[in-house]
Protein backbone atom coordinates (compact mmCIF):
# COMPACT_ATOMS: atom_id res chain seq x y z
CA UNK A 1 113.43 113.45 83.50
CA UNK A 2 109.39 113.90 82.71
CA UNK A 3 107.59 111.84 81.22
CA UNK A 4 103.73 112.34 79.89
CA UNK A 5 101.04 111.06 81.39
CA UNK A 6 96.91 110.92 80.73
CA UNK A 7 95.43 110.74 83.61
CA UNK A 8 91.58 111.06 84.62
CA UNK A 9 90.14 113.15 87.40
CA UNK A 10 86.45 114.38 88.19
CA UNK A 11 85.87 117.65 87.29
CA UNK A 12 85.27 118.98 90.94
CA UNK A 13 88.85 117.52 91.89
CA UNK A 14 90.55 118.86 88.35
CA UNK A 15 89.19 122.52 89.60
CA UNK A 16 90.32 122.41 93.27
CA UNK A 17 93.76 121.53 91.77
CA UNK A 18 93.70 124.23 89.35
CA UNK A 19 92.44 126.63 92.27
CA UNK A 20 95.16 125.72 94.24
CA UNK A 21 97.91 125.49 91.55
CA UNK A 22 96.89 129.57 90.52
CA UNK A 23 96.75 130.30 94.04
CA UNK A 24 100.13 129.15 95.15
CA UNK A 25 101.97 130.45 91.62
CA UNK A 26 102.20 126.79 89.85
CA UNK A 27 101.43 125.58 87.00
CA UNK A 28 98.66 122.29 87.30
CA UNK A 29 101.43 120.06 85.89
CA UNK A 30 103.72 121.25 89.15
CA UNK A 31 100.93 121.46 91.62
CA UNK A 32 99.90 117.60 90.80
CA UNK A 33 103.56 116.53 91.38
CA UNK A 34 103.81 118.42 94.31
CA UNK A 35 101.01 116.88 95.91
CA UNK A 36 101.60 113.57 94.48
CA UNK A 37 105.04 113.49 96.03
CA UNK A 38 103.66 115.22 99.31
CA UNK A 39 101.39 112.09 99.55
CA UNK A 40 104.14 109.65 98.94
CA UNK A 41 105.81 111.23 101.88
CA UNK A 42 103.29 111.20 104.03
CA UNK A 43 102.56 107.39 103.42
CA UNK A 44 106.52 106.52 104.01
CA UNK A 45 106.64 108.43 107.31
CA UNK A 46 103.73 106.28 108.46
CA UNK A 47 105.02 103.33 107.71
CA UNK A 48 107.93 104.19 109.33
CA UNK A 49 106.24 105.52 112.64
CA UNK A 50 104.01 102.10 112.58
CA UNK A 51 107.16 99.94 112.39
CA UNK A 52 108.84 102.23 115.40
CA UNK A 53 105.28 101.73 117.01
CA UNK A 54 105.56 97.92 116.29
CA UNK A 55 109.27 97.55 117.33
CA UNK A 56 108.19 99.03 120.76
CA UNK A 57 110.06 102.04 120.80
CA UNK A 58 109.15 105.07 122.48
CA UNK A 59 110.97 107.99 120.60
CA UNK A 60 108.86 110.62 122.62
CA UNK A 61 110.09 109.30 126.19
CA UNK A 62 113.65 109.10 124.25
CA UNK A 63 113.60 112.73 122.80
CA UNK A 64 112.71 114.19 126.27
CA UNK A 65 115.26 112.23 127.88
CA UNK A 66 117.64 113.62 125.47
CA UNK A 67 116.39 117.08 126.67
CA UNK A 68 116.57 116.62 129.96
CA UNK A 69 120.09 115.58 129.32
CA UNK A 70 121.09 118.33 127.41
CA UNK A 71 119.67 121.15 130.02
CA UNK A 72 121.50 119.33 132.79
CA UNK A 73 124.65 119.69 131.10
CA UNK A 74 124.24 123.19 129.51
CA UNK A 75 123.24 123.85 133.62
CA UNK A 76 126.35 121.92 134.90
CA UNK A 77 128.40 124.00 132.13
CA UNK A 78 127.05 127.38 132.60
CA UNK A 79 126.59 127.33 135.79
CA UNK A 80 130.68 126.52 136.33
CA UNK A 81 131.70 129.28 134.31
């Protein structure tokens, strides 16, 4: 569903987003929501990485691990055959 909206912008920032919006093939309307939503993302995944941060986990030392694993196995695997 859409709904109207009036929003206000400066000028400068209403003709970046027009700029931007011809350049990538949009409409203003869909370049807006795009970036709106793009935003919204960005601002959940933070909070999310500063909880992680907070909860003390270390998902980089974890994800490496996990590499590590996986290499010695595809070696113990491969290497049998």
């Amino acid at each position: 569903m859409t709904k109207k909206v009036t929003l206000s912008f400066p000028d400068d920032t209403i003709e970046e987003a027009r700029r931007f919006a011809k350049r990538e093939g949009m409409t203003l309307s869909a370049w807006m929501d795009q970036a709106a939503r793009e935003k919204a993302l960005r601002e959940v995944f933070a909070e999310h990485a500063a909880a992680v941060r907070r909860a003390g986990f270390d998902l980089e030392a974890a994800a490496l691990a996990d590499e590590r694993e996986v290499a010695m196995v595809d070696a113990a695997i491969f290497r049998a055959a």
